[in-house]
N, C-alpha and C. Protein backbone atom coordinates (compact mmCIF):
# COMPACT_ATOMS: atom_id res chain seq x y z
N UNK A 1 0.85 -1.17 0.00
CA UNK A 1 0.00 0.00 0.00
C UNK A 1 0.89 1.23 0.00
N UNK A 2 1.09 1.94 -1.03
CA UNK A 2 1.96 2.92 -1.39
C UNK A 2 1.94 4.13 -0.13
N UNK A 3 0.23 4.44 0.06
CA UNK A 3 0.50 5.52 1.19
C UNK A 3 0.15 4.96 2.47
N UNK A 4 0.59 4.18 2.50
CA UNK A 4 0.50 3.46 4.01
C UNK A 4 1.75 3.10 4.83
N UNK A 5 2.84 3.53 5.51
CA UNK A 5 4.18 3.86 5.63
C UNK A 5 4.54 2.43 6.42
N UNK A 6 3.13 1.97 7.25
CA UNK A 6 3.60 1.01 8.31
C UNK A 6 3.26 -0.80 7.29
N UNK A 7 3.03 -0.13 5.84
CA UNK A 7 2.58 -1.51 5.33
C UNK A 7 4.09 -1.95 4.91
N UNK A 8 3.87 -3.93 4.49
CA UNK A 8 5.48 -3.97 4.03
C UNK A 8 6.02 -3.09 2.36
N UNK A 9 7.53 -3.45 2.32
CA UNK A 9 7.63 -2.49 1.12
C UNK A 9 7.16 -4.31 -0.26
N UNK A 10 6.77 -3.76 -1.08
CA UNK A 10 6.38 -4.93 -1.81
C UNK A 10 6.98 -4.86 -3.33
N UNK A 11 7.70 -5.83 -3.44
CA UNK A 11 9.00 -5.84 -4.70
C UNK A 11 8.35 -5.67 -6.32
N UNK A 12 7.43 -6.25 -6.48
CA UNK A 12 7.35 -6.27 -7.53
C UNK A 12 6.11 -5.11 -8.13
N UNK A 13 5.27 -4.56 -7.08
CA UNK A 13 5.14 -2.88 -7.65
C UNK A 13 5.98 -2.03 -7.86
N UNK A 14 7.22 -1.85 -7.03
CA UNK A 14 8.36 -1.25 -7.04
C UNK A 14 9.34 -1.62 -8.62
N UNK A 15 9.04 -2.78 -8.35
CA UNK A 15 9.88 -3.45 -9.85
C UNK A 15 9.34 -2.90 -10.98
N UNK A 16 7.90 -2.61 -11.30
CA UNK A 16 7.11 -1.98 -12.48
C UNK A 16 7.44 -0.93 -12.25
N UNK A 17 7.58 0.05 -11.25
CA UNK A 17 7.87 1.08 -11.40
C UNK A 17 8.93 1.49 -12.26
N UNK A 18 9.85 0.90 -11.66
CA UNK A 18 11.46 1.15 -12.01
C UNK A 18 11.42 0.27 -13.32
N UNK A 19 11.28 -0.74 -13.68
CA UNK A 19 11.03 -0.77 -15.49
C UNK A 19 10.16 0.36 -16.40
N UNK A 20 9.31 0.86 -16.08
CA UNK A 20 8.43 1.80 -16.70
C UNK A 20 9.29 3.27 -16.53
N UNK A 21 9.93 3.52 -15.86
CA UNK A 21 10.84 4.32 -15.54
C UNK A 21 11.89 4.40 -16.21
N UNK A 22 12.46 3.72 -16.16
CA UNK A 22 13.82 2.90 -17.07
C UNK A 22 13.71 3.05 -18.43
N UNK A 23 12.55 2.53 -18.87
CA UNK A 23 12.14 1.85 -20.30
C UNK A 23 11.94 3.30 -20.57
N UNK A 24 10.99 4.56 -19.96
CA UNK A 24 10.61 5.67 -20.63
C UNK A 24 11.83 6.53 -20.84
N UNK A 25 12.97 6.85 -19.97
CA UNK A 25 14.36 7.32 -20.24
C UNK A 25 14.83 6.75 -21.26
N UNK A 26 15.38 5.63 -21.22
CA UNK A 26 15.38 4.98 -22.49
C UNK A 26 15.14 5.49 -24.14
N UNK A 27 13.91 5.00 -23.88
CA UNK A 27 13.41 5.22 -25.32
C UNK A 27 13.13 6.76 -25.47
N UNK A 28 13.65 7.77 -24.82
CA UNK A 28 13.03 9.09 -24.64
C UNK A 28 11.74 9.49 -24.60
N UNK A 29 11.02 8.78 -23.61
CA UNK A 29 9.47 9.02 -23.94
C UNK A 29 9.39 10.02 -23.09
N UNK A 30 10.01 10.45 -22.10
CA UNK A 30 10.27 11.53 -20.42
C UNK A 30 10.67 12.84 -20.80
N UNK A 31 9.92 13.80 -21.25
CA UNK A 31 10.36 15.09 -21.35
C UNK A 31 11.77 15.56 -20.22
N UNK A 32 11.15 15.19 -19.08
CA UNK A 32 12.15 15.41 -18.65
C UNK A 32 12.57 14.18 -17.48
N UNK A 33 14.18 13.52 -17.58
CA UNK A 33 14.18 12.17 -16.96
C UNK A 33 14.93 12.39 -15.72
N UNK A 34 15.24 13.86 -15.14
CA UNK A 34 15.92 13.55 -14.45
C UNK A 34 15.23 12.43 -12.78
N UNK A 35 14.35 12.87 -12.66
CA UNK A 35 13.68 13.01 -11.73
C UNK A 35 13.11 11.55 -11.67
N UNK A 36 13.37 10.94 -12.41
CA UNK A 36 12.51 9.40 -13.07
C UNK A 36 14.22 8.54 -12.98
N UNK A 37 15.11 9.19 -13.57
CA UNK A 37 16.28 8.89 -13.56
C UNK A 37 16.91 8.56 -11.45
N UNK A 38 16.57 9.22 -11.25
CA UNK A 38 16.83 9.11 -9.34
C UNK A 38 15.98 8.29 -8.82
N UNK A 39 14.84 7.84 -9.17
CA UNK A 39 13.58 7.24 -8.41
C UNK A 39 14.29 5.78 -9.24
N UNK A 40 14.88 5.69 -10.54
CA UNK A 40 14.77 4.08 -10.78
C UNK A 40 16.47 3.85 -9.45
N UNK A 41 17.47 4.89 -9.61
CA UNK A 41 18.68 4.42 -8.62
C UNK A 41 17.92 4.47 -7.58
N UNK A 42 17.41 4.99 -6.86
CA UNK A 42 16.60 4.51 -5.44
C UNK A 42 16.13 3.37 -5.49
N UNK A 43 15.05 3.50 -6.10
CA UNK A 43 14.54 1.96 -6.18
C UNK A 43 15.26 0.89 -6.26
N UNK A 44 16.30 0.54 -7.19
CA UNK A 44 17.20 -0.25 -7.71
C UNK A 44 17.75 -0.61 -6.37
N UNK A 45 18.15 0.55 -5.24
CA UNK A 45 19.17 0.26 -4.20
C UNK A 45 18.00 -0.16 -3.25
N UNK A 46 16.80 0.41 -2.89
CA UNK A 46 16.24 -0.02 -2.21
C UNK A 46 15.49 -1.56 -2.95
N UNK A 47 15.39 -1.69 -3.53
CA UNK A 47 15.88 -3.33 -3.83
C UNK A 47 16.79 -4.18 -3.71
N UNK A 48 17.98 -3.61 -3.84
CA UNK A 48 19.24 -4.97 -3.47
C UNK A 48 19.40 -4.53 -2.06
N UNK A 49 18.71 -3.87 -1.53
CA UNK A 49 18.72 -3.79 0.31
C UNK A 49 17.97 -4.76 0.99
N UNK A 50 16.96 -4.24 0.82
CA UNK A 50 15.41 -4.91 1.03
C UNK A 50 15.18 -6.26 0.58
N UNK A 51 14.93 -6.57 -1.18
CA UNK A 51 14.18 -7.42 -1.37
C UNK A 51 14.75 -8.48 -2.31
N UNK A 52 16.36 -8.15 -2.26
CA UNK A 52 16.93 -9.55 -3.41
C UNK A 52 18.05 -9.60 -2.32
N UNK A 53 18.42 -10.86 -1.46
CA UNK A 53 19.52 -11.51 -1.15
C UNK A 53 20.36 -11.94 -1.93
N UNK A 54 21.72 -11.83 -1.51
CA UNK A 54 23.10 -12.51 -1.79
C UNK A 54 22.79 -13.71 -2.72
N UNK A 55 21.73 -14.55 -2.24
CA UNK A 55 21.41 -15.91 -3.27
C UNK A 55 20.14 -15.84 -4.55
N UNK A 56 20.16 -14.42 -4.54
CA UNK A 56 19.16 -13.92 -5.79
C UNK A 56 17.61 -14.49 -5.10
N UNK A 57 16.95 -14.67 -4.12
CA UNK A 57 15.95 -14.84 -3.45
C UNK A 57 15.18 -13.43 -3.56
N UNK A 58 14.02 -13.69 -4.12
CA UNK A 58 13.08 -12.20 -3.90
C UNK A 58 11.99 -12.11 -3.04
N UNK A 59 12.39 -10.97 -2.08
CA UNK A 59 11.09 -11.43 -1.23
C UNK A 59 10.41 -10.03 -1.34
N UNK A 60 8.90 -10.36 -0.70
CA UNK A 60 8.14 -8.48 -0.85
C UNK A 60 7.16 -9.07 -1.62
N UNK A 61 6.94 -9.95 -2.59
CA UNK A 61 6.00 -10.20 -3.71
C UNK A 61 4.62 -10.41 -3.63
N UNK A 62 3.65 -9.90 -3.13
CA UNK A 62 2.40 -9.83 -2.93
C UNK A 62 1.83 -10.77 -3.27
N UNK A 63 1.30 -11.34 -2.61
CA UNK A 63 0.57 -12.81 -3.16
C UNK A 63 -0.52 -12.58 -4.21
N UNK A 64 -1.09 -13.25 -4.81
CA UNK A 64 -2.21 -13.07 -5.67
C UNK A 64 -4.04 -13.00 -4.96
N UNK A 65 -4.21 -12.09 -5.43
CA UNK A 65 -5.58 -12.10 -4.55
C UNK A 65 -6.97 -11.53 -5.59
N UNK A 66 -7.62 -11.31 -4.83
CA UNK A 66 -9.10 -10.75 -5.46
C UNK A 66 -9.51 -9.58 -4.91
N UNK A 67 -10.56 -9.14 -5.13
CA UNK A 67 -10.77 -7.44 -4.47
C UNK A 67 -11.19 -7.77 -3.53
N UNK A 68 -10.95 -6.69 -2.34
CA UNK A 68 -11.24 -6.65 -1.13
C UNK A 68 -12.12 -4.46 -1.09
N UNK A 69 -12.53 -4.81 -0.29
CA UNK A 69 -13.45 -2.99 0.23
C UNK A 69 -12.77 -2.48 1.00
N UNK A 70 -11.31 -3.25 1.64
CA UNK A 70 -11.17 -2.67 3.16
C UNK A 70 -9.48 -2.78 2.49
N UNK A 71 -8.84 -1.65 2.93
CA UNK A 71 -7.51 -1.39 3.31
C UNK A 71 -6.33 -2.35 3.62
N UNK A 72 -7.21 -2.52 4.75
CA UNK A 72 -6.32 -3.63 5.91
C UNK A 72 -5.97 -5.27 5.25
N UNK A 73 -7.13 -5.84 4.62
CA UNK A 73 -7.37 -6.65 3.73
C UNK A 73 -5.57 -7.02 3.07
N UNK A 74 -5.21 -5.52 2.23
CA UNK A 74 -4.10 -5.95 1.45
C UNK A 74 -2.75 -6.00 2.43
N UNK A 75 -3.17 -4.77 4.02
CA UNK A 75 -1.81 -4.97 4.49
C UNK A 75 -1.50 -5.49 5.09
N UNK A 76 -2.67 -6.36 6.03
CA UNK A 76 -2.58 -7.23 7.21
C UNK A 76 -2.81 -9.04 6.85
N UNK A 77 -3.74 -8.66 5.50
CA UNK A 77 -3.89 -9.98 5.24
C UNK A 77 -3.57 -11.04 4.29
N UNK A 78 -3.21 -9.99 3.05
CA UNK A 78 -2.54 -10.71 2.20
C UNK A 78 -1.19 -10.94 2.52
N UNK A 79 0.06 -10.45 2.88
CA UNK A 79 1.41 -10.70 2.93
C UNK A 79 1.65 -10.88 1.54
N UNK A 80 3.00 -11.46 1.46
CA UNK A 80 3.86 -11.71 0.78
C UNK A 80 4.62 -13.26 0.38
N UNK A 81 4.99 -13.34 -0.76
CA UNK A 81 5.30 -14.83 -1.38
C UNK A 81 7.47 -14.70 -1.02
N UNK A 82 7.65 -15.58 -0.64
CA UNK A 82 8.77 -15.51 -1.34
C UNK A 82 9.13 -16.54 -2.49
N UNK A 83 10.24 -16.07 -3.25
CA UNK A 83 10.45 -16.27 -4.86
C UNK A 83 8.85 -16.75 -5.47
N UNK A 84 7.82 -15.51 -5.58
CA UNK A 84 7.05 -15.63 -6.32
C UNK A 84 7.36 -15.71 -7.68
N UNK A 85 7.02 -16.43 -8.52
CA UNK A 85 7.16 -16.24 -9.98
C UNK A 85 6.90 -15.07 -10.90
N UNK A 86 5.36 -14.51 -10.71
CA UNK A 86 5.44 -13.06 -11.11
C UNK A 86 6.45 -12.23 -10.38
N UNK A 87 6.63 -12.44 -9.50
CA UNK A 87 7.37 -11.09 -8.34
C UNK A 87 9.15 -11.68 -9.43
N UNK A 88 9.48 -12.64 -9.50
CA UNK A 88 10.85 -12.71 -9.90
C UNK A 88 10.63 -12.20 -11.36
N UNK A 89 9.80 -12.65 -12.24
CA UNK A 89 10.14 -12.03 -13.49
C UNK A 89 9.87 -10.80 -13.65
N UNK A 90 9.03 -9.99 -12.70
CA UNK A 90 9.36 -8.29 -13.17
C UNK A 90 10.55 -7.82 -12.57
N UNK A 91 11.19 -8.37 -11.32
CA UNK A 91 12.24 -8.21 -10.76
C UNK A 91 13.52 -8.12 -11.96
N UNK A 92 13.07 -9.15 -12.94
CA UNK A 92 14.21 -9.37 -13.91
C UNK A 92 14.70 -8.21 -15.09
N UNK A 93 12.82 -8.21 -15.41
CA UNK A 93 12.63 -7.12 -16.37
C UNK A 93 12.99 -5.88 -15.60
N UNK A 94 13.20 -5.30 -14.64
CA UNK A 94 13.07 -3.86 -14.04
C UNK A 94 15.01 -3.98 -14.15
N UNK A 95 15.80 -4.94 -13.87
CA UNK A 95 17.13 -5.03 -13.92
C UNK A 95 17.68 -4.61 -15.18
N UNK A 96 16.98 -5.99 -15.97
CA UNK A 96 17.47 -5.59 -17.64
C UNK A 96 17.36 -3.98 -17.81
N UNK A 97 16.04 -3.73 -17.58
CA UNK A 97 15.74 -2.66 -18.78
C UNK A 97 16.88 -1.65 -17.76
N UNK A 98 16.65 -1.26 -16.50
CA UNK A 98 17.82 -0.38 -15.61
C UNK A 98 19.15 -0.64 -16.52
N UNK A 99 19.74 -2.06 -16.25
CA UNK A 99 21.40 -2.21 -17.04
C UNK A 99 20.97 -1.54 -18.70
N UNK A 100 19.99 -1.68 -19.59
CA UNK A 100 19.78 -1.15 -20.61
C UNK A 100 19.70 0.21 -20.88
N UNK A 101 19.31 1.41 -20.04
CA UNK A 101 19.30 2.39 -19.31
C UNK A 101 20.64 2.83 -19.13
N UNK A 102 21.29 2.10 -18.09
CA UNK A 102 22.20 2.66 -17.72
C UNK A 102 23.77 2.67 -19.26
N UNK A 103 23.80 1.62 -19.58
CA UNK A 103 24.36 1.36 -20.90
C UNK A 103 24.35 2.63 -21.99
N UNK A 104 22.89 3.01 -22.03
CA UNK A 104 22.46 3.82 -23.41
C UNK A 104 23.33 5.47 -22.62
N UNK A 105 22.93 5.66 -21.44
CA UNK A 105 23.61 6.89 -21.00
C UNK A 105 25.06 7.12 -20.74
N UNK A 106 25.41 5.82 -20.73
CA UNK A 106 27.43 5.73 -20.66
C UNK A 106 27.91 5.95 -22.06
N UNK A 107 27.25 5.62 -23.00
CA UNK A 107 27.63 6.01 -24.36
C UNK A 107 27.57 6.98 -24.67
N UNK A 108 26.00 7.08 -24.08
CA UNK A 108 26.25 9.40 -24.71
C UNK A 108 26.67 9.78 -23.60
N UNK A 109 27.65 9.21 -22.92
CA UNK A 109 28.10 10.31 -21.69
C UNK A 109 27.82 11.02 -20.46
N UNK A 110 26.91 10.15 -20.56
CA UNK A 110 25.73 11.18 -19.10
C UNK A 110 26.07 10.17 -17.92
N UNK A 111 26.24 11.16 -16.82
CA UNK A 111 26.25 10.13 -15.68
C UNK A 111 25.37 9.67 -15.43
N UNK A 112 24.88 8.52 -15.31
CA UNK A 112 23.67 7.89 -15.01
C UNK A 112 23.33 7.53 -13.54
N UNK A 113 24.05 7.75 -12.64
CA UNK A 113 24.09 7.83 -11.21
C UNK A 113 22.82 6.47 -10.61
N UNK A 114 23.13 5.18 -11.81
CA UNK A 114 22.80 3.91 -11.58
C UNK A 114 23.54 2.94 -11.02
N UNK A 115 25.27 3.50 -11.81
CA UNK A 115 25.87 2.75 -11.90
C UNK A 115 26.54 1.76 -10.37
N UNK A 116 26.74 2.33 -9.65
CA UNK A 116 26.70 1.49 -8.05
C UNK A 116 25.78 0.73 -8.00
N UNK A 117 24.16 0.76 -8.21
CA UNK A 117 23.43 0.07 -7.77
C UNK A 117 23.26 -1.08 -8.78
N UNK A 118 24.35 -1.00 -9.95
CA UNK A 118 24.17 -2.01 -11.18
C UNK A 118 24.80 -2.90 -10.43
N UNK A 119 26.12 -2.56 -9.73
CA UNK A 119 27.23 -3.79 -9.49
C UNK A 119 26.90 -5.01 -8.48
């Protein structure tokens, strides 16, 4: 739950983010990227903090569910999968397209202020 501070952080909304982010710098779809450009290195780091271990394990991945009316529903009751299958393959895609990202801006020269959170 994005504005809910005390809910867990959950990997693979975070992961769409930061691919959709990534992918729009990228392809220049972002009038302006700086600002999209800092939110995918955050993310990126607050991912290899948080939600990918040393043994490539992803945890955070929201289980699969149905609609609920109530709040609490997603933060108290659904939890989280670890190595969910959806949760690992956007995890993958949000990496690629970041290292793809970060690649396209080392060529034209721009600091891409990814590059720590690539290694």
């Amino acid at each position: 739950m994005l504005n809910r501070p005390d809910s867990y952080e959950e990997t693979s909304c975070t992961s769409m983010f930061i691919y959709a982010y990534a992918r729009g710098i990228r392809e220049g779809w972002l009038e302006q990227p700086e600002p999209y450009l800092e939110a995918v290195r955050k993310g990126w780091e607050g991912m290899m903090r948080l939600s990918i271990d040393y043994r490539g394990n992803v945890y955070g991945v929201c289980r699969g569910s149905g609609y609920s009316f109530t709040a609490l529903y997603y933060r108290d009751d659904l939890g989280w999968n670890l190595n969910d299958t959806h949760g690992i393959g956007i995890v993958l895609l949000a990496g690629i397209e970041a290292h793809k990202m970060n690649q396209q801006l080392r060529e034209a020269h721009i600091d891409s202020s990814v590059t720590a959170a690539q290694r």
